[in-house]
Protein backbone atom coordinates (compact mmCIF):
# COMPACT_ATOMS: atom_id res chain seq x y z
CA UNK A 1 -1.90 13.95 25.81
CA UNK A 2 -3.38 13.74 22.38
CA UNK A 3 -6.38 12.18 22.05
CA UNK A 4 -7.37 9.92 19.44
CA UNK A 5 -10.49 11.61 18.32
CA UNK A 6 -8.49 14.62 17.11
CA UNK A 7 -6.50 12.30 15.84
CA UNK A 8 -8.50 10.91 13.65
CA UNK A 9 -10.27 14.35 13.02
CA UNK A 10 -6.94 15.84 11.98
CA UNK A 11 -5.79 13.42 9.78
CA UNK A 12 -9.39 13.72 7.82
CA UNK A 13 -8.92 17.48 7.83
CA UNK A 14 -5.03 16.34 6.06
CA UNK A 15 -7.34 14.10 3.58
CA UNK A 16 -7.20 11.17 4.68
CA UNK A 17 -10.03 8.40 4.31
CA UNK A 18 -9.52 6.94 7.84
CA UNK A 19 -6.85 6.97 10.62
CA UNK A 20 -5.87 4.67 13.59
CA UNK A 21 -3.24 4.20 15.85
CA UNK A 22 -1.35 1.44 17.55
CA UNK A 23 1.17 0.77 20.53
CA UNK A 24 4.81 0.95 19.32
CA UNK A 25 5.61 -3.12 20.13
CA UNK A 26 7.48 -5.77 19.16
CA UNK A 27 5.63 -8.28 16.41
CA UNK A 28 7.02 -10.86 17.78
CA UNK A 29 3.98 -13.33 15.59
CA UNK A 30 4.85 -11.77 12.58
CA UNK A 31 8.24 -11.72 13.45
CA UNK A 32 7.99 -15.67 13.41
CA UNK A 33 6.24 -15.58 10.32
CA UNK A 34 8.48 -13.72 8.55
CA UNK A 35 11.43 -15.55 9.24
CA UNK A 36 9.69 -18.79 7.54
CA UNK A 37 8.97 -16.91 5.04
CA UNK A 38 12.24 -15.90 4.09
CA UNK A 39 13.90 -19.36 4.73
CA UNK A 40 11.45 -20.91 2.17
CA UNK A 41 12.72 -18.60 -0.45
CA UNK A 42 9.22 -16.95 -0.92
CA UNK A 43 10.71 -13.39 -1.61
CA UNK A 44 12.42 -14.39 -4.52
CA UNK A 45 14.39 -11.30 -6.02
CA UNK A 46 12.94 -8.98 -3.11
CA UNK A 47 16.36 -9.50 -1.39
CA UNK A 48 15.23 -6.57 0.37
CA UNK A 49 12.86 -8.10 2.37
CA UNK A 50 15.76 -10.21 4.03
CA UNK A 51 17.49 -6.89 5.21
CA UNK A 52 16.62 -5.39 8.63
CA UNK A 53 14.65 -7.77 9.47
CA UNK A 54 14.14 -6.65 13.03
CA UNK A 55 13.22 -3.32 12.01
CA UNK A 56 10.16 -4.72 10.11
CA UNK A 57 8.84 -6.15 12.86
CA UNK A 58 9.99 -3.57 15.80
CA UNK A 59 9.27 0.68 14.97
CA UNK A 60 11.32 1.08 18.03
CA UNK A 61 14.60 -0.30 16.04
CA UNK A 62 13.53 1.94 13.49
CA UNK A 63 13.05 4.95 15.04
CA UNK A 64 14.50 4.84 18.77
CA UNK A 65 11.96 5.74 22.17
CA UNK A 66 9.00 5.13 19.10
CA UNK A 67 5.87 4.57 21.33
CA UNK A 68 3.28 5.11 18.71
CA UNK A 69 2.48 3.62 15.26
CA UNK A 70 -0.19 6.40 13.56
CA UNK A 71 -1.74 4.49 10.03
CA UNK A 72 -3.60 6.61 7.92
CA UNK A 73 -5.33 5.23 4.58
CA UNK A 74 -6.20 7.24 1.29
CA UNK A 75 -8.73 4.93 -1.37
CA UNK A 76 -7.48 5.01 -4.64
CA UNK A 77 -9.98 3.05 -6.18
CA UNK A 78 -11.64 4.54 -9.72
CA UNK A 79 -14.22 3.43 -11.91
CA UNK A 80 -12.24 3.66 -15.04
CA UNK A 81 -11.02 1.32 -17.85
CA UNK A 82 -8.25 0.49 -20.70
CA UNK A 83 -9.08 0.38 -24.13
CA UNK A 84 -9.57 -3.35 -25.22
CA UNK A 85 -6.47 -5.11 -26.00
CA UNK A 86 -4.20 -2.59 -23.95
CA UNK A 87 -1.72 -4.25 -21.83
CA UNK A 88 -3.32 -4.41 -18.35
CA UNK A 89 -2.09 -1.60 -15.60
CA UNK A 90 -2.97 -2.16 -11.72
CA UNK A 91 -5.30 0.55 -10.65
CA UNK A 92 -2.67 1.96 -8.48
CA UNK A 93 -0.49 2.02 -11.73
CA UNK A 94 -3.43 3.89 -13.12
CA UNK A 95 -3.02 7.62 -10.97
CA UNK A 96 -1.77 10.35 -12.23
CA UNK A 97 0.29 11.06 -9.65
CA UNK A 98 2.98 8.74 -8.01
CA UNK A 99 1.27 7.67 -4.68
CA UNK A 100 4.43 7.67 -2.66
CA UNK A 101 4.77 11.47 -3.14
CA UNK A 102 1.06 12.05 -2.71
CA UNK A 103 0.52 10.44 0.39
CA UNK A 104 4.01 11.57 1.97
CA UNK A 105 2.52 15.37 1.55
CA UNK A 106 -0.86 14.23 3.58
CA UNK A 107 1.34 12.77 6.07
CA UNK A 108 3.66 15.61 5.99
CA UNK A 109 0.62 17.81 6.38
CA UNK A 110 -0.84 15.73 9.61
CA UNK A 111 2.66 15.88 11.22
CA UNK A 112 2.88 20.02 10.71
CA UNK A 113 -0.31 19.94 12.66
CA UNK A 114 0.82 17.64 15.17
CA UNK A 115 3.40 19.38 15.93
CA UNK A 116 1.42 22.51 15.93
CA UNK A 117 -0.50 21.27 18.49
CA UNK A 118 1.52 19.08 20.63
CA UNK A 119 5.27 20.27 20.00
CA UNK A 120 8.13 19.55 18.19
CA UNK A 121 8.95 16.54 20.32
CA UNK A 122 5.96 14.16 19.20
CA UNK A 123 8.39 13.22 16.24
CA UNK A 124 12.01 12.09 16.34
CA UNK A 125 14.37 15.06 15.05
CA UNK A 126 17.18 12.79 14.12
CA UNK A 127 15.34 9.57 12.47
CA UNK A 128 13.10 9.47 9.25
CA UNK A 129 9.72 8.34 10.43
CA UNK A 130 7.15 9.26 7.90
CA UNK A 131 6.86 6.01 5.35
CA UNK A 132 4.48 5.23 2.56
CA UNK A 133 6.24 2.38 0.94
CA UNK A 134 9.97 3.39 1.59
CA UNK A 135 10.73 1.61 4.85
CA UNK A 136 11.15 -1.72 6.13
CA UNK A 137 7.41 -1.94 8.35
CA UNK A 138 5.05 -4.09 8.26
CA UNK A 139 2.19 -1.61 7.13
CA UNK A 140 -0.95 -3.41 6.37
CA UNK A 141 -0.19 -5.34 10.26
CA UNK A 142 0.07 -1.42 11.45
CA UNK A 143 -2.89 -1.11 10.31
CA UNK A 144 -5.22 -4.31 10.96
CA UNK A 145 -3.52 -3.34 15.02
CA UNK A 146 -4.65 0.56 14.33
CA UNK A 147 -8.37 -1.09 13.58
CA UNK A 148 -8.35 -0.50 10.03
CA UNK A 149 -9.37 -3.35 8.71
CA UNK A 150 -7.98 -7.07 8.21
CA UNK A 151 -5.22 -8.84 6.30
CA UNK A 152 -7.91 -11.02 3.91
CA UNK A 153 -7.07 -14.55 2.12
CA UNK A 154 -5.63 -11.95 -0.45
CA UNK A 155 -2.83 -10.83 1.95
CA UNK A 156 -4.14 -7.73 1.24
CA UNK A 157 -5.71 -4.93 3.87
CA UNK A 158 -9.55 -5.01 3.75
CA UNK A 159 -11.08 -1.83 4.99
CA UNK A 160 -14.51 -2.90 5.76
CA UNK A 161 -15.84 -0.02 3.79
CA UNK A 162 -12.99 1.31 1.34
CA UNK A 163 -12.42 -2.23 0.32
CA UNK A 164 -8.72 -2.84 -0.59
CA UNK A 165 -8.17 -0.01 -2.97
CA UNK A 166 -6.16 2.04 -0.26
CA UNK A 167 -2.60 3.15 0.28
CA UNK A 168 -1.19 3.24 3.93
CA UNK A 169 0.81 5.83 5.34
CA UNK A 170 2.85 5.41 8.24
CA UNK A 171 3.75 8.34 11.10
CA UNK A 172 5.92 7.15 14.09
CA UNK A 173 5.70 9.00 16.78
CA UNK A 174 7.57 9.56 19.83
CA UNK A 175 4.36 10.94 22.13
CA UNK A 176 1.85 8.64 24.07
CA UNK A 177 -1.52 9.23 23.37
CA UNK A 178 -4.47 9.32 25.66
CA UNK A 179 -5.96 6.43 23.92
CA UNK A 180 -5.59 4.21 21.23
CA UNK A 181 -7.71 1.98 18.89
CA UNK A 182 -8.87 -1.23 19.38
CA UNK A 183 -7.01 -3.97 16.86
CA UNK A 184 -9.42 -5.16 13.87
CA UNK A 185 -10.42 -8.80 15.47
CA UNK A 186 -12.79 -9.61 12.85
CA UNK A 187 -12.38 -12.49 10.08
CA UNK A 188 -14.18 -10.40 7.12
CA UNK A 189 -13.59 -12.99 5.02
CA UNK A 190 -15.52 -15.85 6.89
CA UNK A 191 -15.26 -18.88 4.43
CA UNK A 192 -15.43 -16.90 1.22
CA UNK A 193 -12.07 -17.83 -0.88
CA UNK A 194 -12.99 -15.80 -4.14
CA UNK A 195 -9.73 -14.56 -4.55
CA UNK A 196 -8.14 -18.10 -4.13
CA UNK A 197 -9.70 -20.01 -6.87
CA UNK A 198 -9.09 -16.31 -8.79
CA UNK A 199 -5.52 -16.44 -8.47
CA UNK A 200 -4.17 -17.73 -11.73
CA UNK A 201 -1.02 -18.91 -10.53
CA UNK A 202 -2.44 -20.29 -7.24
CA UNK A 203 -0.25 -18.10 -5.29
CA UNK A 204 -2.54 -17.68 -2.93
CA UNK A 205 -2.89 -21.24 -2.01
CA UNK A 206 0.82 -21.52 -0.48
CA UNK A 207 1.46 -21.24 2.96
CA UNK A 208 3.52 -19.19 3.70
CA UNK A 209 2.17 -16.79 1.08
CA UNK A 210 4.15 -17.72 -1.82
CA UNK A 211 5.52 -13.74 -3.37
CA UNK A 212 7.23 -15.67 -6.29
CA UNK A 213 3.73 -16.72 -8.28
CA UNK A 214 2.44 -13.80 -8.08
CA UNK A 215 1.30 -11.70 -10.79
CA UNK A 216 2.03 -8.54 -9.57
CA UNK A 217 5.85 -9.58 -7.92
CA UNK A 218 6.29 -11.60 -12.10
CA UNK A 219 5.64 -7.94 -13.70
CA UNK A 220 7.30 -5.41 -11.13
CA UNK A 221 9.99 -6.83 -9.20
CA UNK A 222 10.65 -10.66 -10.86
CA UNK A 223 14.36 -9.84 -12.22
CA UNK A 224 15.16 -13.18 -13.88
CA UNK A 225 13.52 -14.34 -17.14
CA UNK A 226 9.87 -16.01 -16.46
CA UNK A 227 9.87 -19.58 -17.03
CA UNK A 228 7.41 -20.74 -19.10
CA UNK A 229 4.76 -21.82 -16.88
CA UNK A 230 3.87 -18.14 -15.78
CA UNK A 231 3.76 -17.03 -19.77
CA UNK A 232 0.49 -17.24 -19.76
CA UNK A 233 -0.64 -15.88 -16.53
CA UNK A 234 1.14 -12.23 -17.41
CA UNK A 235 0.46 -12.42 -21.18
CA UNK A 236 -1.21 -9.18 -21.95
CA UNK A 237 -0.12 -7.56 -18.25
CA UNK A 238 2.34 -4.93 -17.90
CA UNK A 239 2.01 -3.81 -14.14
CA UNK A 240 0.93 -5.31 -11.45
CA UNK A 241 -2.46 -7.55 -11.16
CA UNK A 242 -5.84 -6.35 -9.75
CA UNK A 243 -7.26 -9.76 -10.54
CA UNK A 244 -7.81 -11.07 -6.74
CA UNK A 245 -9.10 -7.31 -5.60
CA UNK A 246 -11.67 -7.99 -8.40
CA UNK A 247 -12.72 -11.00 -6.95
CA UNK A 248 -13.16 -9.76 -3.18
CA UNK A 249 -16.94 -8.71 -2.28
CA UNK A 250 -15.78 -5.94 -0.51
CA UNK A 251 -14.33 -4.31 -3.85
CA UNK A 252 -17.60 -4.52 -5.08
CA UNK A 253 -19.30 -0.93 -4.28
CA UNK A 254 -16.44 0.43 -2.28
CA UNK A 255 -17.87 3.85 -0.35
CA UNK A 256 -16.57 6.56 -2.92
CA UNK A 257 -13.59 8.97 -2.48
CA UNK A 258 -12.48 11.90 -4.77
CA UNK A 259 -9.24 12.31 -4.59
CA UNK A 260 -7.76 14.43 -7.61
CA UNK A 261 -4.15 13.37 -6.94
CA UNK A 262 -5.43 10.02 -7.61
CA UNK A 263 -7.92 10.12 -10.14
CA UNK A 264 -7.00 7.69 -13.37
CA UNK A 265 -4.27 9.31 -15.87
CA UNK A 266 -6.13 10.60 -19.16
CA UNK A 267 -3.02 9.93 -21.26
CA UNK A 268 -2.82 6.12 -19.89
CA UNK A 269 -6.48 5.75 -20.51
CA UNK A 270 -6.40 7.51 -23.62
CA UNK A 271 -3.51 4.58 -25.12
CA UNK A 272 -4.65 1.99 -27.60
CA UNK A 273 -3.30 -1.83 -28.03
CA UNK A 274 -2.19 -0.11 -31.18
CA UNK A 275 -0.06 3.02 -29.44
CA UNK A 276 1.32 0.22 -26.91
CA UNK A 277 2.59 -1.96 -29.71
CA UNK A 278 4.48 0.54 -30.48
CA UNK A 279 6.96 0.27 -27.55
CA UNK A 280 8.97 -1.78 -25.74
CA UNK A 281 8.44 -3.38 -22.27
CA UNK A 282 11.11 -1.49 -21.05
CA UNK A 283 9.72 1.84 -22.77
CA UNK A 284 6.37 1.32 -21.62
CA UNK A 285 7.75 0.88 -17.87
CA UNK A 286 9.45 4.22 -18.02
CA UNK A 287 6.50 5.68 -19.67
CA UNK A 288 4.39 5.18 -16.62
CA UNK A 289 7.16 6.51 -14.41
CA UNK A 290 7.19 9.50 -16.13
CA UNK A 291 4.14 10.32 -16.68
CA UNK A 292 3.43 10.03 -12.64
CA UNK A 293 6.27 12.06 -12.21
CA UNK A 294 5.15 14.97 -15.01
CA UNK A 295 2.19 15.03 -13.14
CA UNK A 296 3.62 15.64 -9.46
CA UNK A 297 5.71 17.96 -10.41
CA UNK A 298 2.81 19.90 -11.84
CA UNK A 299 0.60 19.21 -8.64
CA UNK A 300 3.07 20.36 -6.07
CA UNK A 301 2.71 23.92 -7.00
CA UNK A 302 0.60 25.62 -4.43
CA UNK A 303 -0.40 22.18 -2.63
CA UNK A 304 -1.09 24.11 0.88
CA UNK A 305 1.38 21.47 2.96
């Protein structure tokens, strides 16, 4: 059986920041949750999130005889900044390369070597089960369980020494392994609510977690026109919102990680209020897709996957 020390040691060598891994069970709590959430409306245009429900909460209805949930983060954090006056992008939004595709080829590498190792039959043949973003789990859960950290008053995942600046990657696997990590028990956040009184929508005050006033769901996935009490809460934003990250202690001197794929996009932080103005919202949206895609395609030539 594969142990979780080499594990862990070959998803560093894959470049990854950390690694952890989790029984393949039923959320049955979040499962709960979930369903609240949904019935109060708090996904708003994410219809989405209302389909396959159970597979969100159960990797084995996702990816049949799954008995392991392998989490793997990558920091993207960056000290970096816009030009004054530029409409705001997330720091995520900031990369020069789409983060999907980047940390689908780390994951791809740490499967090759699983599989190297352990055999073709660690992985399902037949069922996708790689995911960064593209599948209905509940990631940042995967990983609190995997001992990565803890969901924090800004529904976010709180590494206790990356901070929140990280992307998760998802592997489920169809091997047991020796051992597995201990779930992330602490409260990190003790009675610090930075990020609450930060919010400036107070989206983070509703329970259940209220998606709908939230800066980052009004600018990337809000389909209907804004009404006009959220005007002034995304004036001057056009992707995403980094504004309770800011706020959270732990973001504050975040252990550094260089990660080329990652690091900020010269041509973004090049861009003046003045070249912005120039340009649509719609424009400017498809200007950051591109770019991100430019720059992968680039990348991918000779990335040793």
């Amino acid at each position: 059986m594969l142990a979780l020390n080499c594990l862990r040691q070959w998803a560093a060598e894959a470049g990854f920041d950390d690694c952890g891994a989790a029984q393949a069970v039923r959320l049955d709590t979040d499962a709960a949750y979930l369903q609240r959430w949904l019935q109060a409306g708090c996904n708003g245009s994410m219809q989405y999130m209302a389909d396959n429900v159970e597979k969100r909460v159960n990797p084995q209805a996702l990816v049949p005889d799954c008995k392991t949930v392998v989490v793997c983060v990558m920091s993207y954090y960056k000290q970096c900044s816009q030009p004054e006056g530029a409409p705001r992008i997330a720091m995520s939004g900031l990369s020069q390369n789409d983060y999907h595709d980047v940390m689908k080829r780390h994951l791809l590498m740490l499967e090759r070597r699983i599989t190297d190792e352990t055999g073709l039959s660690a992985f399902s043949q037949e069922h996708q089960h790689l995911f960064c973003d593209s599948a209905p789990i509940l990631e940042r859960r995967w990983a609190q369980r995997a001992g990565l950290g803890w969901i924090g008053r800004n529904r976010q995942l709180i590494h206790p020494r990356l901070g929140s600046y990280v992307h998760i990657g998802i592997l489920l696997m169809q091997a047991t392994l020796a051992d597995y990590s201990e779930p992330y028990v602490a409260e990190g956040c003790a009675d610090c609510d930075r990020c609450v009184r930060q919010c400036p929508t107070g989206a983070l005050r509703s329970d259940p977690f209220d998606a709908r006033k939230c800066v980052s769901y009004l600018t990337i996935e809000r389909k209907e026109p804004l009404e006009e009490q959220y005007l002034p809460a995304v004036r001057g934003v056009l992707y995403g919102c980094d504004i309770c990250a800011r706020a959270c202690p732990y973001n504050t001197a975040p252990e550094q990680r260089d990660h080329e794929e990652l690091a900020a996009n010269p041509q973004l932080l090049g861009m003046t209020a003045d070249d912005w103005s120039h340009t649509s919202r719609r424009q400017q949206i498809k200007l950051l897709h591109r770019l991100a895609r430019r720059d992968n395609a680039g990348g991918e030539h000779g990335q040793d996957t």
